[in-house]
PDB file of N, CA and C in Angstrom:
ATOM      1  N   UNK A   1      -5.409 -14.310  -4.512  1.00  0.00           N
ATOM      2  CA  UNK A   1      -5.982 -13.490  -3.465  1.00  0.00           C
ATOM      3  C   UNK A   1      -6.621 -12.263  -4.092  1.00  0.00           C
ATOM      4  N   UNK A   2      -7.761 -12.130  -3.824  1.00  0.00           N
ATOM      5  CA  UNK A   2      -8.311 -11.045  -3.916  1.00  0.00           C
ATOM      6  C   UNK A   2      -8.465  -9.804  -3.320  1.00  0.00           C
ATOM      7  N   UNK A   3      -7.872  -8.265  -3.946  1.00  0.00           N
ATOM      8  CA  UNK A   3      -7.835  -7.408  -3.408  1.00  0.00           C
ATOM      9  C   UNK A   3      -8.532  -6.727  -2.766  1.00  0.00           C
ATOM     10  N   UNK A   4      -8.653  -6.343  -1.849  1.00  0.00           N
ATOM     11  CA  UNK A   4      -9.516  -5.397  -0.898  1.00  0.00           C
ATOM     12  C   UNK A   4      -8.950  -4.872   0.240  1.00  0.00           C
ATOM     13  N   UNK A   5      -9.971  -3.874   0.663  1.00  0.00           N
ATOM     14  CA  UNK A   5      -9.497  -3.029   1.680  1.00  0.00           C
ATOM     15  C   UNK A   5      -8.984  -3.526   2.866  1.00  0.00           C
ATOM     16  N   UNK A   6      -9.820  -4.867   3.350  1.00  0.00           N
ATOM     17  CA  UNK A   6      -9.279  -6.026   4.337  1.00  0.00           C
ATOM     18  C   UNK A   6      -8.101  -6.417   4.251  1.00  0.00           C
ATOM     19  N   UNK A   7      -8.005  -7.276   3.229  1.00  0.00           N
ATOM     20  CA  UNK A   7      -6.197  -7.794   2.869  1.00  0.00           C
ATOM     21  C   UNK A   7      -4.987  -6.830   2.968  1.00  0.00           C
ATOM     22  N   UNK A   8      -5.403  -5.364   2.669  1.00  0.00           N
ATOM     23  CA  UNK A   8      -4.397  -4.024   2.726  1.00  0.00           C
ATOM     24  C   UNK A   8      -4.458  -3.624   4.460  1.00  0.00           C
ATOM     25  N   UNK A   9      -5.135  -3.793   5.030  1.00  0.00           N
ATOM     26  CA  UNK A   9      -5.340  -3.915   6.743  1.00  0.00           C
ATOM     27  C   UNK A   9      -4.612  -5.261   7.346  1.00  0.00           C
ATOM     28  N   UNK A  10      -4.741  -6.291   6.662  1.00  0.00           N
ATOM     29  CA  UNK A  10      -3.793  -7.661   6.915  1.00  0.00           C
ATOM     30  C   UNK A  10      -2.881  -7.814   6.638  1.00  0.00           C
ATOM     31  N   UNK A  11      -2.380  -6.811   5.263  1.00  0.00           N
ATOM     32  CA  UNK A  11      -0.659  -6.742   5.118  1.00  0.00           C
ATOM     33  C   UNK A  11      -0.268  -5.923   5.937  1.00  0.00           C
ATOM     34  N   UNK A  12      -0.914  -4.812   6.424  1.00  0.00           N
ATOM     35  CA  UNK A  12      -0.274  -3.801   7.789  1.00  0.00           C
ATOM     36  C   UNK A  12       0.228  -4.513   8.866  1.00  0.00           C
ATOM     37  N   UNK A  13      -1.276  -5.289   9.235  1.00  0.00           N
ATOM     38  CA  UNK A  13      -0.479  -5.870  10.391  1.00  0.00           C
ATOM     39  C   UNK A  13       0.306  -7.108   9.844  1.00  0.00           C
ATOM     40  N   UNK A  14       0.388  -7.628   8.821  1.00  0.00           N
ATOM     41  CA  UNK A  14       1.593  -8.652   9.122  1.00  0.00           C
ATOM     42  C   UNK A  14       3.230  -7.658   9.106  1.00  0.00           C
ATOM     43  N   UNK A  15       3.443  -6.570   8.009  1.00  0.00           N
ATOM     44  CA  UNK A  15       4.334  -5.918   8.278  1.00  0.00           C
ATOM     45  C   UNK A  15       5.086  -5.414  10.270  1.00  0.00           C
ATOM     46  N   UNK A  16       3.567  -4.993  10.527  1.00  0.00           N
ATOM     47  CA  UNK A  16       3.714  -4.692  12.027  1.00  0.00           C
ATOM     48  C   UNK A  16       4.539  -5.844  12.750  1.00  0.00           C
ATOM     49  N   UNK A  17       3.944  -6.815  12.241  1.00  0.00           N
ATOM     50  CA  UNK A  17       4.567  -8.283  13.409  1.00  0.00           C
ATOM     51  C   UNK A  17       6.210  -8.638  12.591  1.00  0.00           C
ATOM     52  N   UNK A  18       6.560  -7.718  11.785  1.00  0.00           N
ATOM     53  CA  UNK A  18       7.884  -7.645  10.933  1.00  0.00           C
ATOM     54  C   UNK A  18       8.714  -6.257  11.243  1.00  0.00           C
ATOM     55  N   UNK A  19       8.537  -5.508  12.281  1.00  0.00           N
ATOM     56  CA  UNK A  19       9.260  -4.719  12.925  1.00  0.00           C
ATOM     57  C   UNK A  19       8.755  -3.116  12.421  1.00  0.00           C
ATOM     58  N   UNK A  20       7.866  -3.003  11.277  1.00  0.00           N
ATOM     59  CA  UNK A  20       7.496  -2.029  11.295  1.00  0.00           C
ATOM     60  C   UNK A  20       6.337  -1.726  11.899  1.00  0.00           C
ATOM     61  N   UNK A  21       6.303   0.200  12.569  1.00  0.00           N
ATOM     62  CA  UNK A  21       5.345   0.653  13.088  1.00  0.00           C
ATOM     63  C   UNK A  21       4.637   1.644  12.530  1.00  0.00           C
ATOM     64  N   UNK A  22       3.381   1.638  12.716  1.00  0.00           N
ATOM     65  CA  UNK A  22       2.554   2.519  12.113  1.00  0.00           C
ATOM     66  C   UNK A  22       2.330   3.983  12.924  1.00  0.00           C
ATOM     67  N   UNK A  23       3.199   4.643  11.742  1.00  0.00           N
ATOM     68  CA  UNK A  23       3.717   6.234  12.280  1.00  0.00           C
ATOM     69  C   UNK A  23       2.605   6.830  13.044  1.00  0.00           C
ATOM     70  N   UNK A  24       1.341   6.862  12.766  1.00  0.00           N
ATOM     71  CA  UNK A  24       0.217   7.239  12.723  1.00  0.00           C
ATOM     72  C   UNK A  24      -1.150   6.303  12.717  1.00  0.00           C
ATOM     73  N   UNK A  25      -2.252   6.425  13.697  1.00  0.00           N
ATOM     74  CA  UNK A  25      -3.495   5.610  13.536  1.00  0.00           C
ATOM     75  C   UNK A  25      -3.700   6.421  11.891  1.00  0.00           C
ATOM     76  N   UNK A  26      -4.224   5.069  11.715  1.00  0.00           N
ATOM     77  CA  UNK A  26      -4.979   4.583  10.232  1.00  0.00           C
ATOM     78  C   UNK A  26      -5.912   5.605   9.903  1.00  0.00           C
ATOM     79  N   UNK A  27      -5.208   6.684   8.682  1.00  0.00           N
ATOM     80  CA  UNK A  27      -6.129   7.752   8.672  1.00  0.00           C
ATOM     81  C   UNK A  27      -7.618   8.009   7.560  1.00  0.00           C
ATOM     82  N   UNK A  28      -8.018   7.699   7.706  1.00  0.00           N
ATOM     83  CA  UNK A  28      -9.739   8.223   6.945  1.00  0.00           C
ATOM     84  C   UNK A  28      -9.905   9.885   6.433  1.00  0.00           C
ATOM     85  N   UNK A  29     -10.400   9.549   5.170  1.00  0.00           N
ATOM     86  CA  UNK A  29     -10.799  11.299   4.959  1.00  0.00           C
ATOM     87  C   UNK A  29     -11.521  10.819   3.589  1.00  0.00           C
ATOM     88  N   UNK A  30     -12.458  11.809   3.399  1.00  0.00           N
ATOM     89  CA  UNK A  30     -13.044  12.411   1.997  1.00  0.00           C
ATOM     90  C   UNK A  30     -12.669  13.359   1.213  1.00  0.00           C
ATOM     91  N   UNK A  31     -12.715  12.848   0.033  1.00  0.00           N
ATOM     92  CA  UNK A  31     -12.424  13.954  -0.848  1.00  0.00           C
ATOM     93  C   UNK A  31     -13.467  15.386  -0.962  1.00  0.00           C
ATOM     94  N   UNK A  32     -12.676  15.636  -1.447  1.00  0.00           N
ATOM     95  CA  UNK A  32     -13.755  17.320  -1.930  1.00  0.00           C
ATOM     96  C   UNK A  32     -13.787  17.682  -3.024  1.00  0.00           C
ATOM     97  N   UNK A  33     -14.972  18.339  -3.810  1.00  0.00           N
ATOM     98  CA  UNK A  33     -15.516  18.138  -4.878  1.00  0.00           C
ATOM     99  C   UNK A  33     -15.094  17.173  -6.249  1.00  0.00           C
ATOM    100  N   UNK A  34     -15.519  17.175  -7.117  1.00  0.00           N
ATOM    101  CA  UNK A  34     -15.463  15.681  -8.105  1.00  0.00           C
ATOM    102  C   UNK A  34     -16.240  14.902  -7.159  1.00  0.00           C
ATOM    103  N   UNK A  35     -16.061  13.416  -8.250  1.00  0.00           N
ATOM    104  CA  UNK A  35     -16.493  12.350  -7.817  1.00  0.00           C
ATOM    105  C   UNK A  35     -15.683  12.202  -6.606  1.00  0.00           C
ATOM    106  N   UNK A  36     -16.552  11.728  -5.266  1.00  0.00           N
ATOM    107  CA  UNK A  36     -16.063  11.873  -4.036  1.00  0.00           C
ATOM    108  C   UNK A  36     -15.013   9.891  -4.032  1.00  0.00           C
ATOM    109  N   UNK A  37     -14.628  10.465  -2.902  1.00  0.00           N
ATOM    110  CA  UNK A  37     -13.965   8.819  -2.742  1.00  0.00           C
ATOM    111  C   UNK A  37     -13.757   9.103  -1.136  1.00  0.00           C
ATOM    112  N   UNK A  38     -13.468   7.734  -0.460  1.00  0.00           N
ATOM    113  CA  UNK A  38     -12.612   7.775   0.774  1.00  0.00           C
ATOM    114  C   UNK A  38     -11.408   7.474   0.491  1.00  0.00           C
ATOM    115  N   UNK A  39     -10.836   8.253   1.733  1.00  0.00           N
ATOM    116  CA  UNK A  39      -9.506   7.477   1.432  1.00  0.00           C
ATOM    117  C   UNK A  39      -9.024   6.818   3.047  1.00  0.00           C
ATOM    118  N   UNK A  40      -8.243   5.698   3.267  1.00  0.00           N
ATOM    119  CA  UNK A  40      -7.764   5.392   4.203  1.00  0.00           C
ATOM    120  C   UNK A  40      -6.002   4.803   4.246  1.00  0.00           C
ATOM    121  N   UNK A  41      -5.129   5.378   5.075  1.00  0.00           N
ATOM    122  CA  UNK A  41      -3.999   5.933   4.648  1.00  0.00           C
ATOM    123  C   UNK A  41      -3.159   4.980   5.606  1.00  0.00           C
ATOM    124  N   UNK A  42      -2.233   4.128   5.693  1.00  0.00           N
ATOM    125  CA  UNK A  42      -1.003   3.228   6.521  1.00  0.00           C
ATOM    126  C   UNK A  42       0.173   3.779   6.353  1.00  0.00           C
ATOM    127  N   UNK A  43       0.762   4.594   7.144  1.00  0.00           N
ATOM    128  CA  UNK A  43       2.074   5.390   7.273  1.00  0.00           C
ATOM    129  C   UNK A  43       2.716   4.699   7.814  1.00  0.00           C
ATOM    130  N   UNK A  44       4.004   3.697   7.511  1.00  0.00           N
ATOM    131  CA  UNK A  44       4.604   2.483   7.933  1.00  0.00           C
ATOM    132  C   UNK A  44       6.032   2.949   8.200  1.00  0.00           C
ATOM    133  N   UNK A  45       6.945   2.797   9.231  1.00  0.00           N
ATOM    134  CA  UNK A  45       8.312   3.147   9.508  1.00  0.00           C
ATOM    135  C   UNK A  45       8.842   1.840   9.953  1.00  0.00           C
ATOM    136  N   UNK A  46       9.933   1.553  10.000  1.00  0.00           N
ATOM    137  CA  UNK A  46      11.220   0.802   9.925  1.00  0.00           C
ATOM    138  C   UNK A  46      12.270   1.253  10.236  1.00  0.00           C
ATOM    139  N   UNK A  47      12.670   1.876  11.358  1.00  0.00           N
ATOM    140  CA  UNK A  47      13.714   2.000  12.019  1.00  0.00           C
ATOM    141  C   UNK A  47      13.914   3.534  11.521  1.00  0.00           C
ATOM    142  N   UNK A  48      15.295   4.167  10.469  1.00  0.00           N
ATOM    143  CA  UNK A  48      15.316   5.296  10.362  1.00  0.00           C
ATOM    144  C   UNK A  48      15.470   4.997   8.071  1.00  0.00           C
ATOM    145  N   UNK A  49      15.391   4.195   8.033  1.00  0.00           N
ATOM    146  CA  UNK A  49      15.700   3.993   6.459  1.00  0.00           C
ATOM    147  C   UNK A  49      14.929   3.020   5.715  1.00  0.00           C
ATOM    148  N   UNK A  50      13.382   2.995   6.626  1.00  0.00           N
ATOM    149  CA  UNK A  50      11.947   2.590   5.674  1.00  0.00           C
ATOM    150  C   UNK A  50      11.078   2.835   6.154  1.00  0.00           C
ATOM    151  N   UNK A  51      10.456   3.896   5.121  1.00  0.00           N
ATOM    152  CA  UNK A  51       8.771   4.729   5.543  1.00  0.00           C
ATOM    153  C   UNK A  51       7.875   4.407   4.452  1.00  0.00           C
ATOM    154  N   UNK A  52       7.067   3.918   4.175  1.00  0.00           N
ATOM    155  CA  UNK A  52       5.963   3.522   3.364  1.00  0.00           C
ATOM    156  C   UNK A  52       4.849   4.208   3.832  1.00  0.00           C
ATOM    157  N   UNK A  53       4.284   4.431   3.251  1.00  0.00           N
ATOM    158  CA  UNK A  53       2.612   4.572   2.676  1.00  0.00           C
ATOM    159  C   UNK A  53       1.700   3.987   1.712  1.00  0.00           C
ATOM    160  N   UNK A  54       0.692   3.125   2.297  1.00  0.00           N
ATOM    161  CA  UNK A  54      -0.060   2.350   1.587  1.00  0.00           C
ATOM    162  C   UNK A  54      -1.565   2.976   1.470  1.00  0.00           C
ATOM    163  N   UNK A  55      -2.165   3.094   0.574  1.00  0.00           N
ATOM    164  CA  UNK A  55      -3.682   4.042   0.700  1.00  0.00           C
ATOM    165  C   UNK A  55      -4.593   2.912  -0.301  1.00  0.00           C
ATOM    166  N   UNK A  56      -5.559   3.277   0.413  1.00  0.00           N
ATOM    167  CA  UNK A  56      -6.995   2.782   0.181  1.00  0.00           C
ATOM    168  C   UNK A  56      -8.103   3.413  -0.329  1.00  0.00           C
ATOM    169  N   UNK A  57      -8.464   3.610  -2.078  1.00  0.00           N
ATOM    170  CA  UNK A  57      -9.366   4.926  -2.188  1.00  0.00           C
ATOM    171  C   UNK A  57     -10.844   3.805  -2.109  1.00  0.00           C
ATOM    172  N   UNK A  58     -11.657   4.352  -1.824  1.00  0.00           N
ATOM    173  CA  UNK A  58     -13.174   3.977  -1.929  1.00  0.00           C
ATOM    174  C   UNK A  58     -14.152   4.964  -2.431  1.00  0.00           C
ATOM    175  N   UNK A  59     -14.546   4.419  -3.793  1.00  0.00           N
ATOM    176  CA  UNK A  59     -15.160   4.870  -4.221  1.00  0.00           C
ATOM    177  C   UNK A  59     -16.818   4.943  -4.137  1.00  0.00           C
ATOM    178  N   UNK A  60     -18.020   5.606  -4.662  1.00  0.00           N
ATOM    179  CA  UNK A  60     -19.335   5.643  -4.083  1.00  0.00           C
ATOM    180  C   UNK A  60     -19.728   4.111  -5.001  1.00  0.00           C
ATOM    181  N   UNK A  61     -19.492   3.877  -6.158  1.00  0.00           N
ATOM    182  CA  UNK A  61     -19.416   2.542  -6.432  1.00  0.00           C
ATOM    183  C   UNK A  61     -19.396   1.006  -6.166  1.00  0.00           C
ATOM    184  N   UNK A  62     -18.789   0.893  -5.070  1.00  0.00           N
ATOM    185  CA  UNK A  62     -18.161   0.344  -4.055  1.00  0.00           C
ATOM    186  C   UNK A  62     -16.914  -0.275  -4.563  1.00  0.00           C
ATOM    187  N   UNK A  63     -16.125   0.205  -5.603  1.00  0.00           N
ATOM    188  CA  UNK A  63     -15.352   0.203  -6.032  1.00  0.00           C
ATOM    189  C   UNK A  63     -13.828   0.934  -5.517  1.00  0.00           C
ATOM    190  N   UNK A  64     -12.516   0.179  -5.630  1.00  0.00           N
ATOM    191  CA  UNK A  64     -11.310   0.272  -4.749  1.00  0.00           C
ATOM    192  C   UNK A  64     -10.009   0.297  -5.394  1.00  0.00           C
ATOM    193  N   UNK A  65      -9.734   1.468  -5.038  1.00  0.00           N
ATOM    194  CA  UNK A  65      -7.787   1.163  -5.989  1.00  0.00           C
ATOM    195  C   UNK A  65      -7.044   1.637  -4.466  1.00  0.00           C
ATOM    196  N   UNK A  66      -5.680   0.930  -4.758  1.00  0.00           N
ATOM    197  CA  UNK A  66      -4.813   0.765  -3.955  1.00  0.00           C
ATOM    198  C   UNK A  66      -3.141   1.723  -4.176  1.00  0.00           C
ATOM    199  N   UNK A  67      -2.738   2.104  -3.375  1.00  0.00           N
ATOM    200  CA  UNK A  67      -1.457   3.005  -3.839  1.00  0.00           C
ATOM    201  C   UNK A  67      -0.280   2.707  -3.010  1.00  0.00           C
ATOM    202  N   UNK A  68       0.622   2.785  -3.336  1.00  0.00           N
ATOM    203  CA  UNK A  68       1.868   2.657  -2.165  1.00  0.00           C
ATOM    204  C   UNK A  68       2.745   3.702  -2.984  1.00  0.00           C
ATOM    205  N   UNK A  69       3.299   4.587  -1.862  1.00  0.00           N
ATOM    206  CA  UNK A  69       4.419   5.572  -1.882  1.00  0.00           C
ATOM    207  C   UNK A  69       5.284   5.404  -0.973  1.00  0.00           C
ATOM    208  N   UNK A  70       6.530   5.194  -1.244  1.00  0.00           N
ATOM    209  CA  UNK A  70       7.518   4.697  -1.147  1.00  0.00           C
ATOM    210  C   UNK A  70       8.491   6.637  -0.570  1.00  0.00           C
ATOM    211  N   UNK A  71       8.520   6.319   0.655  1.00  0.00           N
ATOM    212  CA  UNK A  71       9.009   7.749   1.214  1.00  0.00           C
ATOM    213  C   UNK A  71      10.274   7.714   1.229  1.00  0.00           C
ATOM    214  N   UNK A  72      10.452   6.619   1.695  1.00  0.00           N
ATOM    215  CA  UNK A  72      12.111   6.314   1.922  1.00  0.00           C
ATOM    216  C   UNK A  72      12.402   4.863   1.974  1.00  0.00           C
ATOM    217  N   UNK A  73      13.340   4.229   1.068  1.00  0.00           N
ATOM    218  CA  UNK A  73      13.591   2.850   1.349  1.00  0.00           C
ATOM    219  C   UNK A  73      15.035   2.671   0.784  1.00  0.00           C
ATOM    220  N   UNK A  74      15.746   2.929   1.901  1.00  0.00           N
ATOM    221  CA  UNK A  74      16.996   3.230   2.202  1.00  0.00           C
ATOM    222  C   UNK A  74      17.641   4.737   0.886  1.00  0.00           C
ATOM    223  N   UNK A  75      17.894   4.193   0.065  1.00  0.00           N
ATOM    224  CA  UNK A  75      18.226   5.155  -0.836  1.00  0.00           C
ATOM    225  C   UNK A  75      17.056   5.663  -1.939  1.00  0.00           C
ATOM    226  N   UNK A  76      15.881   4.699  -1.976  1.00  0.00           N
ATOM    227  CA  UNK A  76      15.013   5.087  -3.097  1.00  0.00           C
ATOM    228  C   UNK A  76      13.773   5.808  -2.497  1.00  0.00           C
ATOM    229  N   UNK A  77      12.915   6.892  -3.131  1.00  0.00           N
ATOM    230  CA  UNK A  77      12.363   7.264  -3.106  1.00  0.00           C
ATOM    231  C   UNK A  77      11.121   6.839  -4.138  1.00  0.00           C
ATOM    232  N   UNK A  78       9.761   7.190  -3.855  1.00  0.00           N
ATOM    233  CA  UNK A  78       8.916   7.374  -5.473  1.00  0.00           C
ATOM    234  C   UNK A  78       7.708   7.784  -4.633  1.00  0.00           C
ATOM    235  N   UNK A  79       6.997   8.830  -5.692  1.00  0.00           N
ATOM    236  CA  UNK A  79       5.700   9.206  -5.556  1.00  0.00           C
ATOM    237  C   UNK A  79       4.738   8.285  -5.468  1.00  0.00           C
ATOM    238  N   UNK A  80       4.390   8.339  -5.061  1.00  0.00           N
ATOM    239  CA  UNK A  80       2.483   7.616  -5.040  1.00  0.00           C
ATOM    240  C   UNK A  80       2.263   7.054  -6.272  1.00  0.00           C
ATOM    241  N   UNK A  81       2.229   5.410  -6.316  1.00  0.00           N
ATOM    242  CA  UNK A  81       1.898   5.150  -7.404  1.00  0.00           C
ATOM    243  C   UNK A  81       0.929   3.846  -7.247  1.00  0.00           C
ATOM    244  N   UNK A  82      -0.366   3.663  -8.196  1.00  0.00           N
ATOM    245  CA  UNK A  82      -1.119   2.482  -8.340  1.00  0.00           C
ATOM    246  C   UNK A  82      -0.856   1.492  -8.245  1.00  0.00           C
ATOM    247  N   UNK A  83      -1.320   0.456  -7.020  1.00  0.00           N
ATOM    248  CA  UNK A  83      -1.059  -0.638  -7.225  1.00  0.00           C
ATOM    249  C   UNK A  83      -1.919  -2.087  -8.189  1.00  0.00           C
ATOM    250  N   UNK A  84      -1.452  -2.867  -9.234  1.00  0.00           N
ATOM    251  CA  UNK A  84      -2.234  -3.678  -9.379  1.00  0.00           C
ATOM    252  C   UNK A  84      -2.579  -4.898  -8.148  1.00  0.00           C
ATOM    253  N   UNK A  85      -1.469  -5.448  -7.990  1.00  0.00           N
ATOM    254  CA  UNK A  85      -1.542  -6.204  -6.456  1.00  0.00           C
ATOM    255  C   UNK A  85      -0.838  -6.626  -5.950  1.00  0.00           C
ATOM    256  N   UNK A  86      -0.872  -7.144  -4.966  1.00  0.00           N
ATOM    257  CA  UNK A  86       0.221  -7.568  -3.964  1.00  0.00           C
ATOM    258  C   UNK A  86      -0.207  -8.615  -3.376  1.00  0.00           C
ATOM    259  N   UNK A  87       1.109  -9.733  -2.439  1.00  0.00           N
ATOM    260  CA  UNK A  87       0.879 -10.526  -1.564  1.00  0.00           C
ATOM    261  C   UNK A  87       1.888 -10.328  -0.518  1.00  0.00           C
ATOM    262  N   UNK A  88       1.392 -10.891   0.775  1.00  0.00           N
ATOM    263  CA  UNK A  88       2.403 -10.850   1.590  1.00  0.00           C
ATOM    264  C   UNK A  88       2.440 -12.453   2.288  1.00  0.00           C
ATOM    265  N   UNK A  89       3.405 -12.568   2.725  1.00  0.00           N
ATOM    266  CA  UNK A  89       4.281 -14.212   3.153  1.00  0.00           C
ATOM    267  C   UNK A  89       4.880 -13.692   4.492  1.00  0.00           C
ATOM    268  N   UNK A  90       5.424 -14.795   5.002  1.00  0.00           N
ATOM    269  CA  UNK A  90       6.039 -14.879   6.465  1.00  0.00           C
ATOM    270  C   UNK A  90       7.544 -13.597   5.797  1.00  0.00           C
ATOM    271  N   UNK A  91       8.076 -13.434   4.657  1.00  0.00           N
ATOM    272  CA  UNK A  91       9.623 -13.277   4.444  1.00  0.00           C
ATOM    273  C   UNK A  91       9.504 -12.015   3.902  1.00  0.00           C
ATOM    274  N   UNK A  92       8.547 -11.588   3.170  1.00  0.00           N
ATOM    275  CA  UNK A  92       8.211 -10.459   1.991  1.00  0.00           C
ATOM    276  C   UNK A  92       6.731 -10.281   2.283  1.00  0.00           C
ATOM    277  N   UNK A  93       6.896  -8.746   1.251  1.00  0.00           N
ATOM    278  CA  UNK A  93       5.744  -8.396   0.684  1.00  0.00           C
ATOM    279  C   UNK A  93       6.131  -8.378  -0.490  1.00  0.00           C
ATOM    280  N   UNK A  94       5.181  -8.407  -1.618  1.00  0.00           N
ATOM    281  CA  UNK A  94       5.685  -8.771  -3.331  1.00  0.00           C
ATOM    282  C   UNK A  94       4.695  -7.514  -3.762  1.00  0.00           C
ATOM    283  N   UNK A  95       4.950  -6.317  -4.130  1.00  0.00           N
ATOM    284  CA  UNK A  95       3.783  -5.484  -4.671  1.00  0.00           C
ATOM    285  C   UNK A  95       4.186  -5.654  -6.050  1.00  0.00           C
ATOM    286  N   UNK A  96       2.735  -4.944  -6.765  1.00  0.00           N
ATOM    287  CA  UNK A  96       3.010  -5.426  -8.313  1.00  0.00           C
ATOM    288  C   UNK A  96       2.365  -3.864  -8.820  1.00  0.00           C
ATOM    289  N   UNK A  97       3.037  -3.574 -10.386  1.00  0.00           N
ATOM    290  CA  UNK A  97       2.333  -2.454 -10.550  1.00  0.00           C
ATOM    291  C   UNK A  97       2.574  -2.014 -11.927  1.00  0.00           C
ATOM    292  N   UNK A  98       2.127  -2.076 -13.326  1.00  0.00           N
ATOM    293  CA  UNK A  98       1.732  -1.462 -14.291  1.00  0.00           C
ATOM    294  C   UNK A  98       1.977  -3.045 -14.964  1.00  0.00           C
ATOM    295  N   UNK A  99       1.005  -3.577 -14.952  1.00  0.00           N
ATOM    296  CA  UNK A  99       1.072  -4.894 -15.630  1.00  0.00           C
ATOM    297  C   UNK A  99       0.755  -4.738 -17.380  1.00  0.00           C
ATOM    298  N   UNK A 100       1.486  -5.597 -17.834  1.00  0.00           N
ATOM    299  CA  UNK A 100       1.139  -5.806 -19.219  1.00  0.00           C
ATOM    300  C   UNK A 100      -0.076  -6.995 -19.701  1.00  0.00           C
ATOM    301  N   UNK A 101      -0.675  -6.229 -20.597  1.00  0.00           N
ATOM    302  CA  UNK A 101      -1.712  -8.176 -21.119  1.00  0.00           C
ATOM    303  C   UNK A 101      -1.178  -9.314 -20.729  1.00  0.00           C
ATOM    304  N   UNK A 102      -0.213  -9.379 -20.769  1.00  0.00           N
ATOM    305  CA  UNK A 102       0.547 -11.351 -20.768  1.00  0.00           C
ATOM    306  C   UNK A 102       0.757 -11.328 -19.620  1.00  0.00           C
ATOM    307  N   UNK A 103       0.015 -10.241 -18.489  1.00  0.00           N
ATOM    308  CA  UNK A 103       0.291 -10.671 -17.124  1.00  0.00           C
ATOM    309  C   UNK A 103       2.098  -9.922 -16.310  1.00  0.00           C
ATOM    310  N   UNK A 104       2.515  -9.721 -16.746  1.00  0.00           N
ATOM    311  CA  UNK A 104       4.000  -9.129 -16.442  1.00  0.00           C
ATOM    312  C   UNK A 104       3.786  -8.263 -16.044  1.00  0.00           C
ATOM    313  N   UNK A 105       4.445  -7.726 -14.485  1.00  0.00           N
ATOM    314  CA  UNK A 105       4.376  -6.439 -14.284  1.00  0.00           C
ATOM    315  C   UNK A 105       5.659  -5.805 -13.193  1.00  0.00           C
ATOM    316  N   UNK A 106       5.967  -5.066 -13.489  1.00  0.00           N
ATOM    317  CA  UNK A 106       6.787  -3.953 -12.105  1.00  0.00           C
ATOM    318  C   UNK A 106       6.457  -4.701 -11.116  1.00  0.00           C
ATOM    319  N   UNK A 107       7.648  -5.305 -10.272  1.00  0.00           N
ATOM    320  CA  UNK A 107       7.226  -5.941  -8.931  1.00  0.00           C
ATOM    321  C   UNK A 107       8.794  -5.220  -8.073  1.00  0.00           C
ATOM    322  N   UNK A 108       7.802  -4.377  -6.957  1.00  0.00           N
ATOM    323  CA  UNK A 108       8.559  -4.274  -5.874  1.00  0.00           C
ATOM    324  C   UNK A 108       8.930  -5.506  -4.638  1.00  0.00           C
ATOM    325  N   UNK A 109       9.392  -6.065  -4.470  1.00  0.00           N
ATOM    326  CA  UNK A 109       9.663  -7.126  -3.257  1.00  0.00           C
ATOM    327  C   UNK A 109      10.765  -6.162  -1.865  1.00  0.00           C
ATOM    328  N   UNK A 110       9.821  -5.706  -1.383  1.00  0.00           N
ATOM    329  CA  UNK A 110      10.233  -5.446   0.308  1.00  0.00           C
ATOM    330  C   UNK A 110      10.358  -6.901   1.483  1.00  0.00           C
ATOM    331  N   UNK A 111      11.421  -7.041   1.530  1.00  0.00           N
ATOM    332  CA  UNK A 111      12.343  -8.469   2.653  1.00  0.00           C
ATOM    333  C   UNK A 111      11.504  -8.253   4.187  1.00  0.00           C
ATOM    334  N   UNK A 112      11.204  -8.623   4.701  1.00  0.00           N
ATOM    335  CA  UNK A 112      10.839  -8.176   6.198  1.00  0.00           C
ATOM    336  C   UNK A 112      11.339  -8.862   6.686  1.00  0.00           C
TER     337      UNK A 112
END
């Protein structure tokens, strides 16, 4: 699967149809000065012990990186960090993130 801003809008809502709600409509903004980007932002809750944030930068390029920050998931926390990629299934989401050459990388798996 190929990443894009679509598929990160299709894992929202499959999460959604998995009990989480989106804290907030889907927020849009521009950067300010530097190279500009958009950004578009999925603030995701789960009862009282899972809050996610998934972001979407767009660049003038038409070029796209992906982020998930992890606010609360039950006991863990983490800053904003790059995603290489992700899939989502009827059971999970599988995010992936600082891959090595041989393909190996940091994989978060969130259960839905």
């Amino acid at each position: 699967m190929e990443m894009s801003h679509e598929y990160l809008r299709e894992t929202v809502r499959v999460m959604q149809g998995s009990g989480f709600e989106l804290a907030s409509p889907a927020s849009s903004s521009r950067s300010g000065g530097g190279p500009g980007y958009e950004s578009s932002r999925y603030e995701l809750t789960r009862g009282d012990a899972e809050h996610l944030v998934l972001e979407c930068l767009e660049y003038p390029d038409a070029s796209e990186t992906y982020w998930l920050e992890l606010r609360k998931v039950h006991t863990i926390r983490s800053f904003s960090f790059q995603l290489d990629s992700w899939k989502h299934g009827e059971a999970q989401v599988e995010f992936r993130y600082y891959p090595r050459a041989d393909g190996v990388a940091l994989t978060f798996v969130l259960a839905l």
